[in-house]
C-alpha atoms as a PDB file:
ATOM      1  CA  UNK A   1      -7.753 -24.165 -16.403  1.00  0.00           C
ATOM      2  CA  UNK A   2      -4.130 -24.768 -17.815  1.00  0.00           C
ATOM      3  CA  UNK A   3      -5.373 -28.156 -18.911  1.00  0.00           C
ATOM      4  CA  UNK A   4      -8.726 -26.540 -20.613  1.00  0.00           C
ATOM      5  CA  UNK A   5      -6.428 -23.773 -22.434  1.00  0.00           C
ATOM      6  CA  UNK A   6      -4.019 -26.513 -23.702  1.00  0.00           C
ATOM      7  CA  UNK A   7      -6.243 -28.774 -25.277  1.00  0.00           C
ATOM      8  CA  UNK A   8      -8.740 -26.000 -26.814  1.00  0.00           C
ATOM      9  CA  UNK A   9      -5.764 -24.115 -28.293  1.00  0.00           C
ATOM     10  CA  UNK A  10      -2.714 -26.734 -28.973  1.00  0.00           C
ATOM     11  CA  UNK A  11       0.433 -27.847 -26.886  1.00  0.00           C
ATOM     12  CA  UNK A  12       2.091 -24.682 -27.820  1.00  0.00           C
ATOM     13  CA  UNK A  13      -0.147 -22.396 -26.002  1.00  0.00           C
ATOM     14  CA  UNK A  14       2.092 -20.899 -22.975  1.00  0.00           C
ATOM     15  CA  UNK A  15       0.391 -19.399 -19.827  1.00  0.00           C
ATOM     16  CA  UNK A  16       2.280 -16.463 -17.905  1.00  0.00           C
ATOM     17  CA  UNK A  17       1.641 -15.950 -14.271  1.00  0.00           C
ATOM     18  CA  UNK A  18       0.214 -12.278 -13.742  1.00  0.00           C
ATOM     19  CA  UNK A  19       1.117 -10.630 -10.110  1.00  0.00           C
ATOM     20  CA  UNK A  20       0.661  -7.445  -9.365  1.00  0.00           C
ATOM     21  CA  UNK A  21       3.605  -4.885  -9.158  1.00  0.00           C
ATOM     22  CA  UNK A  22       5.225  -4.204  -5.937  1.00  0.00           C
ATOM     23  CA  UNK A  23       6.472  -1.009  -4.887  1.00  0.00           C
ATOM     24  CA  UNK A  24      10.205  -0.387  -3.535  1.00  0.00           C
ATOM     25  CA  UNK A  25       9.035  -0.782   0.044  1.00  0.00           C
ATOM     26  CA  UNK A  26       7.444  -3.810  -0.922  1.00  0.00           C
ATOM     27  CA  UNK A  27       9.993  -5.427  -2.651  1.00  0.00           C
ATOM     28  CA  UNK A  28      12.729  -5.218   0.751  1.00  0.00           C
ATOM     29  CA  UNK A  29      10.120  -4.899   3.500  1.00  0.00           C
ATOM     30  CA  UNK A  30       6.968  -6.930   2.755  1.00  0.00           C
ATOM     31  CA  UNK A  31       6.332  -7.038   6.513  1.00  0.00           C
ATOM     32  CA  UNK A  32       6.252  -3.165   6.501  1.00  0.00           C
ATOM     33  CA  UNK A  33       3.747  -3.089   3.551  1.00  0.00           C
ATOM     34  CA  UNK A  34       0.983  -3.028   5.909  1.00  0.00           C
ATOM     35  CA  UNK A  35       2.150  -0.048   7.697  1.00  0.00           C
ATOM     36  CA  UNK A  36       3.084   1.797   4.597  1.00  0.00           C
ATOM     37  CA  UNK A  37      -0.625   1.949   3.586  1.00  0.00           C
ATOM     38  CA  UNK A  38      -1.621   3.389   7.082  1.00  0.00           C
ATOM     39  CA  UNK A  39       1.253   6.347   7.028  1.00  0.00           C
ATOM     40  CA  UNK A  40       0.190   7.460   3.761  1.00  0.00           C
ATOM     41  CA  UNK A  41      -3.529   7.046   4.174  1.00  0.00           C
ATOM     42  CA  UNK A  42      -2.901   9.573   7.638  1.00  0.00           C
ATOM     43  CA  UNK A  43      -0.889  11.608   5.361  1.00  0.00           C
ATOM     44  CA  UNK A  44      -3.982  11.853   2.759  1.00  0.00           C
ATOM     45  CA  UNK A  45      -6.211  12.550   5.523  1.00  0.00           C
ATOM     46  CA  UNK A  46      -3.850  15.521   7.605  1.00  0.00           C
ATOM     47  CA  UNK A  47      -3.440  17.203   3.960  1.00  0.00           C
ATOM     48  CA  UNK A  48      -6.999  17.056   3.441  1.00  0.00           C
ATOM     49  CA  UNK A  49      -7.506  18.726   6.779  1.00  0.00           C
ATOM     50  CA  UNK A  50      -4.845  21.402   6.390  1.00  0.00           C
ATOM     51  CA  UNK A  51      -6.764  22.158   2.968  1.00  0.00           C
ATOM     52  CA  UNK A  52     -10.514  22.345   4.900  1.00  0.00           C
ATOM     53  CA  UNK A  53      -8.942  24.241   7.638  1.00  0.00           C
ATOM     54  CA  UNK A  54      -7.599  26.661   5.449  1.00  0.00           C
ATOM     55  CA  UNK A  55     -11.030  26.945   3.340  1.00  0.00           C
ATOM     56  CA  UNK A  56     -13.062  27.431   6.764  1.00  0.00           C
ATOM     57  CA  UNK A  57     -10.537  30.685   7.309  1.00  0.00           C
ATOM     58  CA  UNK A  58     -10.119  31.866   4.071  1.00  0.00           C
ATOM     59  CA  UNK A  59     -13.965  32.771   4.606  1.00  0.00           C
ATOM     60  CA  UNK A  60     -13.182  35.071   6.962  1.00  0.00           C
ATOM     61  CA  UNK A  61     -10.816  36.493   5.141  1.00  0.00           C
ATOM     62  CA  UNK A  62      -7.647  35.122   7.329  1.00  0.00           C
END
């Protein structure tokens, strides 16, 4: 592709690599990354539940 991109627009034409941004814990711990996803994906789900639970009694007027 670098090749194609070089001849169709000139010897000048400069190609930057584009990664995807890494959080802090990703930076230091990249074998933690993995783990990071699952602690906040239970932390989405237990504050989702909190908020239900509260709903279910709020119609009972507790």
């Amino acid at each position: 592709m670098r090749s194609f991109l070089k001849q169709r627009y000139g010897e000048k034409t400069r190609l930057q690599l584009v990664s995807m941004p890494r959080g802090l814990f990703g930076r230091k711990l990249g074998v933690f990354s993995s783990q990071a996803n699952g602690i906040a994906a239970s932390a989405a789900d237990g504050l989702f539940d909190a908020a239900e639970e509260r709903a279910l009694w709020s119609r009972f007027g507790l």
